[in-house]
Protein backbone atom coordinates (compact mmCIF):
# COMPACT_ATOMS: atom_id res chain seq x y z
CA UNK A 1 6.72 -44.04 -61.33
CA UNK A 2 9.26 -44.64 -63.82
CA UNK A 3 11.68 -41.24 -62.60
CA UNK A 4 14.34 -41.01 -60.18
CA UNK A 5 15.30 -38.13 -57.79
CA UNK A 6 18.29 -37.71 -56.00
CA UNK A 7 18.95 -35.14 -53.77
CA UNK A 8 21.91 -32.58 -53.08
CA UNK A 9 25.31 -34.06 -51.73
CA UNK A 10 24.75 -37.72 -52.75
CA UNK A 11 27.99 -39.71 -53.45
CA UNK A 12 27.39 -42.70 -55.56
CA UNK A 13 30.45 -45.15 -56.22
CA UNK A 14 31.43 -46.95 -59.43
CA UNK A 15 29.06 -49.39 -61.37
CA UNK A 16 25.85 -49.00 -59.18
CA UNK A 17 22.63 -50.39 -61.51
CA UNK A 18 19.53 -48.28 -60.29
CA UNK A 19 16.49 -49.98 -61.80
CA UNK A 20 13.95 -46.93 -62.02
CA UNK A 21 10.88 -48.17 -63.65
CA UNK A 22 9.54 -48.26 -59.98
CA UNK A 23 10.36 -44.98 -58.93
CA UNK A 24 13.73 -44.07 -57.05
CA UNK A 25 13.89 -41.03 -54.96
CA UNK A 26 17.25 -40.82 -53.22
CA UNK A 27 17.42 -37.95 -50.25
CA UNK A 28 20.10 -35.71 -49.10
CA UNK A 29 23.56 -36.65 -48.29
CA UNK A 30 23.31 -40.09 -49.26
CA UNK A 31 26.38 -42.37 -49.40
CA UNK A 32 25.82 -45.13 -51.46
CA UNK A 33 28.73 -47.50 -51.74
CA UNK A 34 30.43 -49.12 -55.83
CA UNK A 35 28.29 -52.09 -56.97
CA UNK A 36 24.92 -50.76 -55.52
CA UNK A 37 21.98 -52.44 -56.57
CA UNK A 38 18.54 -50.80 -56.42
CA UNK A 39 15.36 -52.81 -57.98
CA UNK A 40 12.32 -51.59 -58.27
CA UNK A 41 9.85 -54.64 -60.70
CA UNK A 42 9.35 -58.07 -60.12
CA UNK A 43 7.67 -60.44 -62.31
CA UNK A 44 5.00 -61.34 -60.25
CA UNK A 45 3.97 -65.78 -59.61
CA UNK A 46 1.32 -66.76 -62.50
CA UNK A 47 1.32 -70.56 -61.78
CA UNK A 48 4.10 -72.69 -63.41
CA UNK A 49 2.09 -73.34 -66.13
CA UNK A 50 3.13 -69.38 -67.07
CA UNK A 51 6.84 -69.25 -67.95
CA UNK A 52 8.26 -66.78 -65.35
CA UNK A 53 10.02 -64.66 -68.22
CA UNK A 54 6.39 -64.04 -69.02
CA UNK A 55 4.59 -63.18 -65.61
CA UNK A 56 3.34 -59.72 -65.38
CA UNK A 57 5.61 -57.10 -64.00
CA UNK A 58 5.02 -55.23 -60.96
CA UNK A 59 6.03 -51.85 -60.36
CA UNK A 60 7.50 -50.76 -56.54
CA UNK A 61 9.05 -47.55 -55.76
CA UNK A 62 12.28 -47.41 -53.69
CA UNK A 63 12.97 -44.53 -51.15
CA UNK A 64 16.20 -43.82 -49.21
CA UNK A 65 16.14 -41.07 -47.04
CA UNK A 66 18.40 -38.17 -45.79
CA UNK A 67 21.54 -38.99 -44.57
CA UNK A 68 21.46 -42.96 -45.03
CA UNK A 69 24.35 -44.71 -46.15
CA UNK A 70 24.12 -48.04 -48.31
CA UNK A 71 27.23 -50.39 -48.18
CA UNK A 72 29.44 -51.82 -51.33
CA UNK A 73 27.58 -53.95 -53.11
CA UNK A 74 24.28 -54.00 -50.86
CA UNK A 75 20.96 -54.75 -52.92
CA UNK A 76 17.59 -53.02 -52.45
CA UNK A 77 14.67 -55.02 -53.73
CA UNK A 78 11.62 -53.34 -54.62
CA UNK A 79 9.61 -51.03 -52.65
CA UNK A 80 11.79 -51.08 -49.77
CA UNK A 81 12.09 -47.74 -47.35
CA UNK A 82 15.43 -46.89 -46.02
CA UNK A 83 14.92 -44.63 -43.04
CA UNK A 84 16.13 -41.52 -42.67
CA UNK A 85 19.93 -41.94 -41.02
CA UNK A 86 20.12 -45.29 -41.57
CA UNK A 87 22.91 -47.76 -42.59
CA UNK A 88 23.46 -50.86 -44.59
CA UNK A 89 25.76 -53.16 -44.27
CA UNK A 90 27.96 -53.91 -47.06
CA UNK A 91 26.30 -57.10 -49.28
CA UNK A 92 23.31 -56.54 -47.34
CA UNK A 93 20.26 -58.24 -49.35
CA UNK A 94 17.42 -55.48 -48.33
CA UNK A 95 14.02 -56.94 -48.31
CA UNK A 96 11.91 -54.82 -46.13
CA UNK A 97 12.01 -51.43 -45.00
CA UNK A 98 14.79 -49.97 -42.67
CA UNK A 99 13.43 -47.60 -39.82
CA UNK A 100 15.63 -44.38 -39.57
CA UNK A 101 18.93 -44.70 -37.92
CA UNK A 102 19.06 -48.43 -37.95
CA UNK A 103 22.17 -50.33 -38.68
CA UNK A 104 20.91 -53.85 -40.90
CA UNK A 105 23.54 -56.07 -42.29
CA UNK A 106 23.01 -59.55 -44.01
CA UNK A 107 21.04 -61.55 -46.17
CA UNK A 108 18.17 -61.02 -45.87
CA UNK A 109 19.26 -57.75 -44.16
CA UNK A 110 18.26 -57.58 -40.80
CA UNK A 111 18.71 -54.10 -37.96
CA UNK A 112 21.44 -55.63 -35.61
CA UNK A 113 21.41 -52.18 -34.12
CA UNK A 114 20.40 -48.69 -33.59
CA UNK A 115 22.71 -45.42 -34.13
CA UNK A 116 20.80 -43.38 -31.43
């Protein structure tokens, strides 16, 4: 936790935030489109007597695997798995994982598609 990786041949595009207190490890030739974001804590639901500011934090690794390619201005939410291959659809809110070579667009993402 807390480190990021990225592998050989990864483009990244202006003002991307990559929160890494999670864990980020990025595979090889990875596109990832400007305005990226990649989250990896959560303040986690205490009650509402518990100020959410003040909620614990919880910790969730992101992984995005060889080849993918994440849209402009897609968000990855903590400890989602982008498959190996796969693609994201520009704005795409990612919630849960992405198998490998799926397309997922939207908010919340969803796989409209494969690419085999």
């Amino acid at each position: 936790k807390n480190s990021m990786s990225i592998g050989d041949n990864v483009w990244i595009g202006q003002n991307c935030y990559f929160h890494s207190a999670g864990g980020i490890k990025i595979g090889e030739n990875v596109g990832i489109g400007p305005g990226v974001k990649i989250l990896t804590s959560f303040h986690r639901e205490e009650g509402i007597e518990k100020p959410i500011l003040f909620s614990d934090l919880e910790f969730k690794e992101v992984v995005i695997e060889t080849g993918a390619d994440i849209g402009i201005g897609a968000i990855i939410l903590p400890g989602v798995r982008i498959g190996k291959g796969a693609q994201i659809g520009a704005g795409a809110i990612v919630t849960k994982d992405v198998p490998d070579y799926a397309i997922a667009a939207g908010n919340p993402a969803r796989i409209i598609r494969s690419r085999k």
